[in-house]
C-alpha atoms as a PDB file:
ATOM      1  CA  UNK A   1      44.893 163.197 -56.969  1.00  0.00           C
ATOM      2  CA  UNK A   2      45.063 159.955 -54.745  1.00  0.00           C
ATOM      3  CA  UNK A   3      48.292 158.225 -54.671  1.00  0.00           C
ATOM      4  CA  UNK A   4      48.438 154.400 -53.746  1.00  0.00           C
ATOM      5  CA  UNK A   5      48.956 154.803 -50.283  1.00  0.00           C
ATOM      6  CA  UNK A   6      45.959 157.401 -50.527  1.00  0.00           C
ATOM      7  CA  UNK A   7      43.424 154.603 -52.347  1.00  0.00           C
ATOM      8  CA  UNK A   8      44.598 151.956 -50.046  1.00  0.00           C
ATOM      9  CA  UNK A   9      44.234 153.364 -46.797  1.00  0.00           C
ATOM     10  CA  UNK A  10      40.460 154.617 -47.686  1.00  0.00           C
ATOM     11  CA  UNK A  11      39.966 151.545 -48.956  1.00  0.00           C
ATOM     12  CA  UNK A  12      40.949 150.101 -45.620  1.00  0.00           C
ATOM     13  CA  UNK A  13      38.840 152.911 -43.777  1.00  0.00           C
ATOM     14  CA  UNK A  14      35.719 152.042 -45.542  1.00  0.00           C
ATOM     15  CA  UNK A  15      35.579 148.249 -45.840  1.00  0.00           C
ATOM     16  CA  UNK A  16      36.764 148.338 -41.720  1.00  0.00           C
ATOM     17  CA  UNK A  17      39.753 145.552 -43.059  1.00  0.00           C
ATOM     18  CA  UNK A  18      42.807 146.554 -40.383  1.00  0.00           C
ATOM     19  CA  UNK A  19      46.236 147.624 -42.186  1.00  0.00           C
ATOM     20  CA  UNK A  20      47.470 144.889 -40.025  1.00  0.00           C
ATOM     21  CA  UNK A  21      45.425 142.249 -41.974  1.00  0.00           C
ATOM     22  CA  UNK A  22      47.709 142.042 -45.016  1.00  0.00           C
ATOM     23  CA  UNK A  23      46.251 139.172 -46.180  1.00  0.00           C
ATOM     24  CA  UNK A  24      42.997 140.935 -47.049  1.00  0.00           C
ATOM     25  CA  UNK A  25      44.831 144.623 -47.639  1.00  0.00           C
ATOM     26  CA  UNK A  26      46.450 142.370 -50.908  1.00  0.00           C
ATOM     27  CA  UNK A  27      43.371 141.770 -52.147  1.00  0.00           C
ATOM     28  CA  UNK A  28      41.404 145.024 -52.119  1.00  0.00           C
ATOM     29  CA  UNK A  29      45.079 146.319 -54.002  1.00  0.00           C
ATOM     30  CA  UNK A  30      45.012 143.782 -56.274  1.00  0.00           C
ATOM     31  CA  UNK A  31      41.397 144.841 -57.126  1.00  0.00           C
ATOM     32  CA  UNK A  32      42.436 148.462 -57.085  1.00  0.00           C
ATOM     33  CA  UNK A  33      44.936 147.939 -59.754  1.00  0.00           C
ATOM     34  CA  UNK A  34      42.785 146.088 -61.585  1.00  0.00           C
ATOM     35  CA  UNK A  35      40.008 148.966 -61.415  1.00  0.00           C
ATOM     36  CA  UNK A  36      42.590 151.209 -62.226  1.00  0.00           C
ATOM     37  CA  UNK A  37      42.995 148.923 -65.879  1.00  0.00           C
ATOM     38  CA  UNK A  38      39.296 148.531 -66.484  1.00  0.00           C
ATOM     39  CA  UNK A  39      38.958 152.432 -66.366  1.00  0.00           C
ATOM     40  CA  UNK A  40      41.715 153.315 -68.263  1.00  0.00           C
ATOM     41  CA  UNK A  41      40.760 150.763 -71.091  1.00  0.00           C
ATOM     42  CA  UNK A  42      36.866 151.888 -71.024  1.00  0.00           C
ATOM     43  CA  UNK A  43      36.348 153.112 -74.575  1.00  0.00           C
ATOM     44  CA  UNK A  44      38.946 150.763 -76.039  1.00  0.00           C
ATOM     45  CA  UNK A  45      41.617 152.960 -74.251  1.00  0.00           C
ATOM     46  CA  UNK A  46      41.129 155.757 -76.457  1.00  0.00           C
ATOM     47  CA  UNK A  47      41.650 158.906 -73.812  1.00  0.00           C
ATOM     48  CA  UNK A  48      43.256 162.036 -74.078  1.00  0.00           C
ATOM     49  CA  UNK A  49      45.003 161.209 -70.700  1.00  0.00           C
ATOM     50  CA  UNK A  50      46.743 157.955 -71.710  1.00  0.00           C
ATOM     51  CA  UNK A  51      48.556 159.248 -75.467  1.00  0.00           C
ATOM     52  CA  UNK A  52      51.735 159.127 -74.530  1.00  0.00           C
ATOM     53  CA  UNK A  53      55.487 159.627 -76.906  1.00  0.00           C
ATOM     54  CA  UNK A  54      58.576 157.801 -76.635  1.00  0.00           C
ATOM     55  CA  UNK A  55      61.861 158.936 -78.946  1.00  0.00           C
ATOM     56  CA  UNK A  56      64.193 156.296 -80.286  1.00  0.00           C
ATOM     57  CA  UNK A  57      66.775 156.744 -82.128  1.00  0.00           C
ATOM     58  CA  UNK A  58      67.440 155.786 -85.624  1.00  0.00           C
ATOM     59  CA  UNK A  59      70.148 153.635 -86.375  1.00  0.00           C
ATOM     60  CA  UNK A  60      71.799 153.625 -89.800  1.00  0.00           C
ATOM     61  CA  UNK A  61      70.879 150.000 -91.828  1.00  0.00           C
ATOM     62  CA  UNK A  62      68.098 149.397 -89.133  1.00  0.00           C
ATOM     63  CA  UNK A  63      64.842 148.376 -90.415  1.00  0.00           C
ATOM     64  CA  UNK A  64      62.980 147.286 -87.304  1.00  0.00           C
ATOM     65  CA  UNK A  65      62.363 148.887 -83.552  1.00  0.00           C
ATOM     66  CA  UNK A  66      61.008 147.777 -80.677  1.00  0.00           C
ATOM     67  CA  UNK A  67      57.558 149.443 -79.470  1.00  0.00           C
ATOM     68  CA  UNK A  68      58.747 151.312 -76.275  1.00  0.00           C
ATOM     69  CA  UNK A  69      57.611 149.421 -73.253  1.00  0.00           C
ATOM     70  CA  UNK A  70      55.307 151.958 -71.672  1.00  0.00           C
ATOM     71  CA  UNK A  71      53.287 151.817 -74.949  1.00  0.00           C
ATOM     72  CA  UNK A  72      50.123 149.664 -75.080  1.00  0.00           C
ATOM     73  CA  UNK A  73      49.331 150.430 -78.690  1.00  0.00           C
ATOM     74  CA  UNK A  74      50.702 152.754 -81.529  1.00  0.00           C
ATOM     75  CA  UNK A  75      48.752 155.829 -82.748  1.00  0.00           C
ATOM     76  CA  UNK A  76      51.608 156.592 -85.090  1.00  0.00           C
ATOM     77  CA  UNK A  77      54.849 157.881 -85.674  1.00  0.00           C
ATOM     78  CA  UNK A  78      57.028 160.694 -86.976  1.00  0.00           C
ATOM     79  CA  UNK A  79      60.993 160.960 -87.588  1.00  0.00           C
ATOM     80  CA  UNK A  80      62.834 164.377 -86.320  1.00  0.00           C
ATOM     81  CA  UNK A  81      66.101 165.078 -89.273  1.00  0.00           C
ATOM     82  CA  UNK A  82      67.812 167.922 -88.253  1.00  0.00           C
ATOM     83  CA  UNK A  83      64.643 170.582 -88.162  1.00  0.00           C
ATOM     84  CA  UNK A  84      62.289 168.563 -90.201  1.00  0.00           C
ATOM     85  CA  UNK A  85      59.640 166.285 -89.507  1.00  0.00           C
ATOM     86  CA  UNK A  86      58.819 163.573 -91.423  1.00  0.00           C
ATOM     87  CA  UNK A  87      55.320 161.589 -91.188  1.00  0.00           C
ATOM     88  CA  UNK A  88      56.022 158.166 -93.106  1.00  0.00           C
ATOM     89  CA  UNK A  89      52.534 156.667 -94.555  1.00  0.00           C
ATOM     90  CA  UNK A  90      51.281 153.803 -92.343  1.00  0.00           C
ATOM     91  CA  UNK A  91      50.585 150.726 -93.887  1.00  0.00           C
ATOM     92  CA  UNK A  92      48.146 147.564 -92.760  1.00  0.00           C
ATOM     93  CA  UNK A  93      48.153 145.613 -95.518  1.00  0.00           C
ATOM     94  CA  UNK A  94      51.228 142.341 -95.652  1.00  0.00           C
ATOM     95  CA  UNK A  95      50.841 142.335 -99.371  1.00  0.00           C
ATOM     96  CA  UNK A  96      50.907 145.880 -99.533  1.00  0.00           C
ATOM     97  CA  UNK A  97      53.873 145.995 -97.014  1.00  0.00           C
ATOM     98  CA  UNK A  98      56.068 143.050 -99.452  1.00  0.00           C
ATOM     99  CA  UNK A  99      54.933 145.144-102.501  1.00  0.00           C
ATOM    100  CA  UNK A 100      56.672 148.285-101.048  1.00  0.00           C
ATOM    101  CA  UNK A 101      59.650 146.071-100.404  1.00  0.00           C
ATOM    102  CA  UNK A 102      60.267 144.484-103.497  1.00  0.00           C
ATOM    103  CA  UNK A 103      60.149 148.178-104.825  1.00  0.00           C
ATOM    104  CA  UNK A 104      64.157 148.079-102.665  1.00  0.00           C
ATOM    105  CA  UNK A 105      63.919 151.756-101.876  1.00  0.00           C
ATOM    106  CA  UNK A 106      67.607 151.269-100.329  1.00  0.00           C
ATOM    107  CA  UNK A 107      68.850 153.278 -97.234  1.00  0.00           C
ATOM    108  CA  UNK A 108      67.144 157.050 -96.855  1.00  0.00           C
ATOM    109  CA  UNK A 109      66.719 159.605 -93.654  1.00  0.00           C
ATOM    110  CA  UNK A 110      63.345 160.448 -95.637  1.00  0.00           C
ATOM    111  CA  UNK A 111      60.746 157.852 -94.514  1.00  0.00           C
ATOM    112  CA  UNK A 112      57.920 157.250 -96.162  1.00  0.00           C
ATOM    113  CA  UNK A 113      55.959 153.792 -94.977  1.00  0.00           C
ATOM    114  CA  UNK A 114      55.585 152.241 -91.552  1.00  0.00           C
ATOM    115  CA  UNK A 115      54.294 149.237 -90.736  1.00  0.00           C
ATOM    116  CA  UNK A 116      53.523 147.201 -87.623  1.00  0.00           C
ATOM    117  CA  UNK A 117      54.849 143.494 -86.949  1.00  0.00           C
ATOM    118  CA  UNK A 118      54.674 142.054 -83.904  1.00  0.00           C
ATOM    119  CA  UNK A 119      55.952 144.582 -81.087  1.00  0.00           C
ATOM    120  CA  UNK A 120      58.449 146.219 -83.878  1.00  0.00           C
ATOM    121  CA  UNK A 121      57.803 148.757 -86.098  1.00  0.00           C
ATOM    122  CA  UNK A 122      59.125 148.335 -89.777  1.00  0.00           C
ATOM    123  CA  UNK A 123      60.189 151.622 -91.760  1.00  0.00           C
ATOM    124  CA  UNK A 124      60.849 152.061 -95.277  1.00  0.00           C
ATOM    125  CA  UNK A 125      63.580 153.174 -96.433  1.00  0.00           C
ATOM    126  CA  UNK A 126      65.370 152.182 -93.587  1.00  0.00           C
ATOM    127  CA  UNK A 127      67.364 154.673 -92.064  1.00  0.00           C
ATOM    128  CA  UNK A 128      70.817 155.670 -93.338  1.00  0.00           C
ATOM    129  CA  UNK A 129      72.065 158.036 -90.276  1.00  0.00           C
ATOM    130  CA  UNK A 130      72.587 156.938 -86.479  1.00  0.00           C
ATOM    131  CA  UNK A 131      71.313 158.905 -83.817  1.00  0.00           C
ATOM    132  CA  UNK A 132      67.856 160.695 -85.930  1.00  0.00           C
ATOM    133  CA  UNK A 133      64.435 160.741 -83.065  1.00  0.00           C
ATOM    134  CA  UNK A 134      61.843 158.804 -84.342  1.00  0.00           C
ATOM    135  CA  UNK A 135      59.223 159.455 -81.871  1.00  0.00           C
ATOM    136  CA  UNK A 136      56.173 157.297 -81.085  1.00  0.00           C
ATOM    137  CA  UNK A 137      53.243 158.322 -79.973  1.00  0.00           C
ATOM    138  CA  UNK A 138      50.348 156.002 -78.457  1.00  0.00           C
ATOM    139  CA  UNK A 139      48.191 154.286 -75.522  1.00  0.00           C
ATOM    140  CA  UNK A 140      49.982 154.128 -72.153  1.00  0.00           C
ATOM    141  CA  UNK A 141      50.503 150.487 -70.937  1.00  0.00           C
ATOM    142  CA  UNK A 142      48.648 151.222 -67.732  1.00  0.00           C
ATOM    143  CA  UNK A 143      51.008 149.560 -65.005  1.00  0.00           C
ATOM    144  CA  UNK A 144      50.455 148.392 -61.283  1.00  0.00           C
ATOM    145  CA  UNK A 145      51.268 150.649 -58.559  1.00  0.00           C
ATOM    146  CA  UNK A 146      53.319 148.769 -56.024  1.00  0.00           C
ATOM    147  CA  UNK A 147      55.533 151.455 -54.266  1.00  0.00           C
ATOM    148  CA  UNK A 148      54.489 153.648 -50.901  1.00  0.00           C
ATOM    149  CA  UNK A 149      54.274 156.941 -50.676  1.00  0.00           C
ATOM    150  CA  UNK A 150      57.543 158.634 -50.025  1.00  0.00           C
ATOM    151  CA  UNK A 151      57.641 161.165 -46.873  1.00  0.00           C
ATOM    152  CA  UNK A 152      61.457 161.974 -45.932  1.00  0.00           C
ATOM    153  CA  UNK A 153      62.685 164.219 -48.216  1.00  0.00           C
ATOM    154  CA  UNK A 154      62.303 167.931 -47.524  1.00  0.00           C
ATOM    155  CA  UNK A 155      62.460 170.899 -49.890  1.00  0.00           C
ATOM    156  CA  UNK A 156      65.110 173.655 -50.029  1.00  0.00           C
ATOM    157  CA  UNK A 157      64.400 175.756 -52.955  1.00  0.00           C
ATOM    158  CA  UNK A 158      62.330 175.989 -55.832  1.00  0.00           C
ATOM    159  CA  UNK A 159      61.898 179.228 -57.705  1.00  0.00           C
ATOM    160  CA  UNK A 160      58.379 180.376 -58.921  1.00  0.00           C
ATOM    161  CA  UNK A 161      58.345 179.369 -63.017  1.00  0.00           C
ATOM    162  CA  UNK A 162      61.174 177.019 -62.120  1.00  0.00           C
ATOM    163  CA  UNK A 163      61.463 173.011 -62.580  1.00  0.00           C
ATOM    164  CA  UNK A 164      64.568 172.459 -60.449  1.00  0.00           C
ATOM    165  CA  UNK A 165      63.906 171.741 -56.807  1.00  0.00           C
ATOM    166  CA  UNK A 166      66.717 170.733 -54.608  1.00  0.00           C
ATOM    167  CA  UNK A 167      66.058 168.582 -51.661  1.00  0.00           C
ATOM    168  CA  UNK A 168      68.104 167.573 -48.583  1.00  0.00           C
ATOM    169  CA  UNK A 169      68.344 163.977 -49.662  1.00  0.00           C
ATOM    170  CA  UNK A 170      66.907 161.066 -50.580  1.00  0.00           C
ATOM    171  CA  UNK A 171      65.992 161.422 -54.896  1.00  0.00           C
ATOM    172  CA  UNK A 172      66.333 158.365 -56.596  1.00  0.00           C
ATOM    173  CA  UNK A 173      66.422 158.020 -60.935  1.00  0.00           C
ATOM    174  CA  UNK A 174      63.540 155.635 -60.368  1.00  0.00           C
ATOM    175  CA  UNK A 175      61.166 158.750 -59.400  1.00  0.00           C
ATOM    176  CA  UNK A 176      61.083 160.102 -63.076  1.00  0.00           C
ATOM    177  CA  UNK A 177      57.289 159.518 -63.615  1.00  0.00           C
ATOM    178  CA  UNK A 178      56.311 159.645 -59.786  1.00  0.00           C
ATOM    179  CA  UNK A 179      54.407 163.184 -58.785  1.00  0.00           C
ATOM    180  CA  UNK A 180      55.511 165.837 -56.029  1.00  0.00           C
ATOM    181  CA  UNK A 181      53.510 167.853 -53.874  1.00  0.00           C
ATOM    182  CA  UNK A 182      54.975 170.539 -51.542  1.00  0.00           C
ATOM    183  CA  UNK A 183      53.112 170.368 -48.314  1.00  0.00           C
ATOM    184  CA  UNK A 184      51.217 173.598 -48.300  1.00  0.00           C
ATOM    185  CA  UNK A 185      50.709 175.403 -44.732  1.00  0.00           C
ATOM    186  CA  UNK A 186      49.871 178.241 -45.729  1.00  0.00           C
ATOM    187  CA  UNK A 187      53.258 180.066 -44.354  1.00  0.00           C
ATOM    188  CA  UNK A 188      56.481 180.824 -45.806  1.00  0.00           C
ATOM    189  CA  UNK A 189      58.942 178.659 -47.603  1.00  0.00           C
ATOM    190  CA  UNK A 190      56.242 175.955 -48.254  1.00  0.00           C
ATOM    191  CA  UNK A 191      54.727 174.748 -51.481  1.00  0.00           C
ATOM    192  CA  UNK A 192      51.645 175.437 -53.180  1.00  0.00           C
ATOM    193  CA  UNK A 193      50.332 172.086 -52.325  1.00  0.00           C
ATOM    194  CA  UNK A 194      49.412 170.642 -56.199  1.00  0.00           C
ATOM    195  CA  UNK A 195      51.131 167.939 -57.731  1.00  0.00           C
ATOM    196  CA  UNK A 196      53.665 168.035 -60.367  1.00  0.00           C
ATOM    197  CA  UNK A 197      55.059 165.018 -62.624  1.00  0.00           C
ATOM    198  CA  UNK A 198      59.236 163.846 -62.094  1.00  0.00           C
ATOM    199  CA  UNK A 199      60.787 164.395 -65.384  1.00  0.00           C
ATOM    200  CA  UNK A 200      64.207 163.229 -63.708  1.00  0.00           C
ATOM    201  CA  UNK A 201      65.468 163.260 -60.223  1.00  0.00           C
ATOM    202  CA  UNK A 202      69.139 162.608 -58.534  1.00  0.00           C
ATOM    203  CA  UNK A 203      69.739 162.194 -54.811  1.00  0.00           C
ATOM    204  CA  UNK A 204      69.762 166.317 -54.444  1.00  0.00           C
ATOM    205  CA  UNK A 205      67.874 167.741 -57.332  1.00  0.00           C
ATOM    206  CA  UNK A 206      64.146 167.036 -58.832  1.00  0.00           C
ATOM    207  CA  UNK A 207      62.997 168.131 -62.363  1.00  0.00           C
ATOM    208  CA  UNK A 208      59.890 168.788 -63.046  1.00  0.00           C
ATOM    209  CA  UNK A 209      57.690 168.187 -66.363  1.00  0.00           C
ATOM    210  CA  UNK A 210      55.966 171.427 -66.214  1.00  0.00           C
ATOM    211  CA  UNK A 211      57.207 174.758 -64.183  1.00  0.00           C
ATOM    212  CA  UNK A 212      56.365 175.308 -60.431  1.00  0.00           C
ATOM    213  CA  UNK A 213      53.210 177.774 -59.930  1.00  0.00           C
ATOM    214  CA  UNK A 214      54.029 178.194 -56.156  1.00  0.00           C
ATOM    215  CA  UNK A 215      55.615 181.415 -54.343  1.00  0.00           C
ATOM    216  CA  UNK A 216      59.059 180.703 -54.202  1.00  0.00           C
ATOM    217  CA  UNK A 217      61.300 178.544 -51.480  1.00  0.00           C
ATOM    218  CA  UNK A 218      64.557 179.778 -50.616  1.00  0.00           C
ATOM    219  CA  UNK A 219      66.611 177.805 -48.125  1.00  0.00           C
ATOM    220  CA  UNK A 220      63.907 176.004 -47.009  1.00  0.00           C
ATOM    221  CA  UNK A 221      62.855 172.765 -44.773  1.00  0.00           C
ATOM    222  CA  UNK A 222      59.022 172.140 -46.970  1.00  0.00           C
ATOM    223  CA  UNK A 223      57.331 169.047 -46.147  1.00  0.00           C
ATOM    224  CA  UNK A 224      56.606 166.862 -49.352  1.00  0.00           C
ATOM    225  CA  UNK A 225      55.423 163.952 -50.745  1.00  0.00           C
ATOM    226  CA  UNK A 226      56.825 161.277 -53.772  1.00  0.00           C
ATOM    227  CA  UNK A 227      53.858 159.408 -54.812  1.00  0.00           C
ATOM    228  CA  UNK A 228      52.495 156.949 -57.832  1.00  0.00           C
ATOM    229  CA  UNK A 229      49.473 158.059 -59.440  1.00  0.00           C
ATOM    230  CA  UNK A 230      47.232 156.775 -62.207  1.00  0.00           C
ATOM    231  CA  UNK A 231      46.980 158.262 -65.171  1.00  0.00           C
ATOM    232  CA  UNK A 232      42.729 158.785 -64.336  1.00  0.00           C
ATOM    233  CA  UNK A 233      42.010 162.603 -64.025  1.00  0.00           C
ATOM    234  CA  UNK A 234      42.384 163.554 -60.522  1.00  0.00           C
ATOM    235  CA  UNK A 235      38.084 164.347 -60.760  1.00  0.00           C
ATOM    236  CA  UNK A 236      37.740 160.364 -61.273  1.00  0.00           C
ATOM    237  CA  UNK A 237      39.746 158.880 -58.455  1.00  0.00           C
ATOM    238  CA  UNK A 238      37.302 157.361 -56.709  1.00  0.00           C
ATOM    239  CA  UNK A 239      35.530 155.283 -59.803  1.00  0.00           C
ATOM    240  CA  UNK A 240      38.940 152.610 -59.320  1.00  0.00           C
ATOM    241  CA  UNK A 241      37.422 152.615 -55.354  1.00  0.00           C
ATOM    242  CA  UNK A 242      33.831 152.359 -55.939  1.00  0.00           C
ATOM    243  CA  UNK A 243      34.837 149.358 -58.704  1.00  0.00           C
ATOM    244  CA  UNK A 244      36.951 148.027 -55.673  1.00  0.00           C
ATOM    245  CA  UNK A 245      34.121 148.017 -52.925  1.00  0.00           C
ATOM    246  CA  UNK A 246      31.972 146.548 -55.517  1.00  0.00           C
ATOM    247  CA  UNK A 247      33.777 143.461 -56.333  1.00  0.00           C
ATOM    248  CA  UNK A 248      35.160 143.113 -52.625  1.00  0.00           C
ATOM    249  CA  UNK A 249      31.524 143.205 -51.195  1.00  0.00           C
ATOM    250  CA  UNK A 250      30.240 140.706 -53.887  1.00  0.00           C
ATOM    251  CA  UNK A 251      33.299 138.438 -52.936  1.00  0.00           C
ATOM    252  CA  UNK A 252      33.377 138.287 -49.547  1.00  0.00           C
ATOM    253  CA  UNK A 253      29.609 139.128 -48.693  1.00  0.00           C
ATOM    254  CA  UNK A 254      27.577 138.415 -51.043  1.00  0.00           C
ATOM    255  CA  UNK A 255      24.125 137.778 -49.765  1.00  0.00           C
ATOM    256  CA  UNK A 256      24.855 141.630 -48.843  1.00  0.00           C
ATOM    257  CA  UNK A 257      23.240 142.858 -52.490  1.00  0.00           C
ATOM    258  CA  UNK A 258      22.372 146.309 -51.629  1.00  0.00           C
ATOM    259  CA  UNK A 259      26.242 147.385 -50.623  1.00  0.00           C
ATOM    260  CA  UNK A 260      27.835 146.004 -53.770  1.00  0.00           C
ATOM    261  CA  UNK A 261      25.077 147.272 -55.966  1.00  0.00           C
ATOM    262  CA  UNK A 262      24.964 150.584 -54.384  1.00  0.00           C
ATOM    263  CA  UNK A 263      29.082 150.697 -55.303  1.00  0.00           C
ATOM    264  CA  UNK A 264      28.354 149.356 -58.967  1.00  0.00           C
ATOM    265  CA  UNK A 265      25.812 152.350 -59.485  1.00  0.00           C
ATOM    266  CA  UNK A 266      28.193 155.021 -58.332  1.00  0.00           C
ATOM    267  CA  UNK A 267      30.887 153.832 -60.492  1.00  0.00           C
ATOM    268  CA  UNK A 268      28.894 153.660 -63.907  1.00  0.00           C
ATOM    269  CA  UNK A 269      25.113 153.482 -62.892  1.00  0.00           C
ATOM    270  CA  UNK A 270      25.153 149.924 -62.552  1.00  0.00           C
ATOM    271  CA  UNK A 271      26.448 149.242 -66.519  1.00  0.00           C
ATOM    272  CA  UNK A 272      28.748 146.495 -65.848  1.00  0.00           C
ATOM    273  CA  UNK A 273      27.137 144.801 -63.514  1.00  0.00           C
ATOM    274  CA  UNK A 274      24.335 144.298 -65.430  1.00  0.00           C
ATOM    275  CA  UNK A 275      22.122 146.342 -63.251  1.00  0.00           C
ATOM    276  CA  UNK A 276      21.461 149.039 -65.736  1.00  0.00           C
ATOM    277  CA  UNK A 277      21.338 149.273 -69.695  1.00  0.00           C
ATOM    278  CA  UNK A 278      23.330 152.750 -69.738  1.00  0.00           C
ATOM    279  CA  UNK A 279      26.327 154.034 -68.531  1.00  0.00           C
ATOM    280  CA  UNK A 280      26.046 156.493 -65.407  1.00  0.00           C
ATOM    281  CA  UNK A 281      27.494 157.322 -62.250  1.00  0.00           C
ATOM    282  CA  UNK A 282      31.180 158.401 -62.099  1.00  0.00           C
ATOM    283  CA  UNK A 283      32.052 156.684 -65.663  1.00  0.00           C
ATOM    284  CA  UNK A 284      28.892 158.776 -67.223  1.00  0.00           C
ATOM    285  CA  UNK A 285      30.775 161.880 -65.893  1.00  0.00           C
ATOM    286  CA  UNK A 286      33.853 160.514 -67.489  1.00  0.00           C
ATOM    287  CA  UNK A 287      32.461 159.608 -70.710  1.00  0.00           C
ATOM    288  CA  UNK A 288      30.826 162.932 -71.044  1.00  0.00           C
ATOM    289  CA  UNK A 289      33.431 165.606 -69.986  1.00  0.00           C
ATOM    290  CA  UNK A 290      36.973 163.284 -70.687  1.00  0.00           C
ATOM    291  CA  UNK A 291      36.479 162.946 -74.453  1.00  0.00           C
ATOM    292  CA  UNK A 292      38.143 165.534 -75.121  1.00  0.00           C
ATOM    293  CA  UNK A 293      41.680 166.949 -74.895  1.00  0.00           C
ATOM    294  CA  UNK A 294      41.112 170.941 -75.823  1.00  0.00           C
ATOM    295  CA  UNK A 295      37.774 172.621 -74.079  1.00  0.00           C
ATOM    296  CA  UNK A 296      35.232 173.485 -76.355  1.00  0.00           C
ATOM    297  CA  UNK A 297      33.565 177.031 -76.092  1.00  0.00           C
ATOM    298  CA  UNK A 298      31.032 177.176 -73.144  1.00  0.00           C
ATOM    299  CA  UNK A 299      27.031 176.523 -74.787  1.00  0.00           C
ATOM    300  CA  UNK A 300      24.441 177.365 -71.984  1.00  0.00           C
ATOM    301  CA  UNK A 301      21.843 175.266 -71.192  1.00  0.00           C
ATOM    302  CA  UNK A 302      18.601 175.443 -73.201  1.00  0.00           C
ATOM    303  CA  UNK A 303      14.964 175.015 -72.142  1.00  0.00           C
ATOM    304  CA  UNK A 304      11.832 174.139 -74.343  1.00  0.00           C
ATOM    305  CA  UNK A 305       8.308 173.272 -72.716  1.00  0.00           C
ATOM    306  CA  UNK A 306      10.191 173.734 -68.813  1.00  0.00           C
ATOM    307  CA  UNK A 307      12.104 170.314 -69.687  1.00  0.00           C
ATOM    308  CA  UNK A 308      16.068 170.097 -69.016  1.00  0.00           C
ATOM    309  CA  UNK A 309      16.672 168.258 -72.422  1.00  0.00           C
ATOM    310  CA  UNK A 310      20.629 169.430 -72.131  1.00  0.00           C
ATOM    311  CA  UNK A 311      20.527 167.781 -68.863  1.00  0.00           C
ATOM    312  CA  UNK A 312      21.723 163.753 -69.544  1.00  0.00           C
ATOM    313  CA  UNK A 313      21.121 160.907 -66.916  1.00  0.00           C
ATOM    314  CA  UNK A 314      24.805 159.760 -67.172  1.00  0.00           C
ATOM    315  CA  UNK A 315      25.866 163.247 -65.529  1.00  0.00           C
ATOM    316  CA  UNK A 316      24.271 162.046 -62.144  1.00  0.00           C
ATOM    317  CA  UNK A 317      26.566 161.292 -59.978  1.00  0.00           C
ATOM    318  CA  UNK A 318      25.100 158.403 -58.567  1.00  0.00           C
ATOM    319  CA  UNK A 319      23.697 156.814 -61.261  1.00  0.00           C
ATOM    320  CA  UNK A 320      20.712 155.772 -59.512  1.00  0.00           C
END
């Protein structure tokens, strides 16, 4: 996975632009981020790596709640009472929506209709208990990364199967949905070297999302690193780049055709450029091994008359 910093400063490497020439090190993150966007919303958004669940709680008399801010777009809903869940009907039509109002199905923890009006979403019967999860589930809002790297904190302990790690200093709340990676050096009383999403974090203690997989640190000075990442597979981080070197080439040189159209072909074959009527390079890689969230069972590759017909153009990786 390549964090900002990561993106940026190969993005500085390969376009020769000095760190020092901020002016210019703006732009290719501002074209970055924007990369980062068109990716994500590449088949209207609809990736296994951007659903995403919020909980809010019910409030008793409370029709209407907010969307949660990191949600671009509902997929639906469901309401935790007590151990069961409940998966209310969703509902597109107005009319329909005033005809299931005028049936005044008063104040019930059982919903059965949801619908969608504006950035709220309506249930019916409203709730009659406080404090009840109704979770969302959806589209990430796919944000701009705008914070370094993080370098100074050092790890003391983290147990093998274990999401606590306690550092020497330096966690902040705001790291909750940053990644970690213990520096691995292949010694004792370092990490493993993968990343692993901030649930939560305090100025001592990081929790993870998902349990540590490296040997064990016990009193321990490990090297990591607090970072931003996209949401793109970590296979895919260089399709945001080669969308970046595209567009900065075409800006800023743009007699220069054979750079910028070299980038546009290894990020999707040349698609959205116009250079190309199908999808290849990186995105054709995407497109044909991301539309999934659950592996399918391995099918070998079949021959008839010596031609590779389970072989498809968009797996190239260079789309030329």
């Amino acid at each position: 996975m390549k964090s900002l910093t990561q993106s940026i400063a190969l993005l500085n490497s390969m376009t020769k632009v000095p760190t020092t020439d901020t002016t210019t090190t703006t732009l290719l993150t501002q074209l970055w981020n924007d990369s980062v966007r068109t990716v994500c919303n590449i088949r209207s958004g609809k990736w296994w790596f951007l659903q995403s669940t919020t909980d809010v709680d019910t409030v008793d008399g409370q029709q209407g709640y907010a969307i949660p801010a990191g949600i671009r777009k509902i997929i639906d809903i469901y309401v935790t009472v007590g151990t069961t869940v409940y998966t209310p009907i969703p509902v597109y039509s107005p009319e329909k929506w005033n005809n299931i109002l005028s049936m005044q199905l008063s104040e019930s923890d059982v919903p059965q209709f949801y619908f969608v009006e504006g950035n709220k979403v309506l249930i019916e019967p409203t709730p009659a208990t406080d404090g009840y999860a109704i979770t969302f589930r959806g589209r990430k809002n796919v944000k701009d990364l705008t914070v370094a790297d993080l370098t100074t904190p050092t790890v003391t302990t983290i147990a093998n199967g274990g999401t606590a790690i306690t550092i020497n200093a330096g966690g902040l709340v705001s790291m909750a949905g940053k990644y970690i990676r213990i520096t691995n050096t292949g010694v004792a009383n370092t990490g493993d070297g993968q990343w692993y999403e901030i649930a939560s974090a305090t100025a001592t203690t990081i929790t993870l999302v998902s349990p540590y997989e490296g040997t064990a640190i016990a009193a321990g000075t490990a090297a990591c690193t607090i970072s931003q990442m996209t949401p793109i597979p970590e296979a895919y981080d260089m399709a945001p780049i080669y969308r970046t070197l595209a567009l900065f080439y075409q800006i800023n040189d743009p007699l220069s055709s054979v750079i910028y159209q070299t980038y546009w072909r290894l990020y999707d074959g040349g698609q959205e450029a116009g250079l190309s009527p199908m999808v290849g390079g990186l995105i054709g890689q995407m497109l044909e091994n991301e539309g999934e969230s659950i592996e399918g069972a391995y099918i070998p590759p079949s021959y008839s008359g010596g031609d590779r017909e389970w072989y498809k153009s968009r797996q190239d990786a260079t789309g030329f």
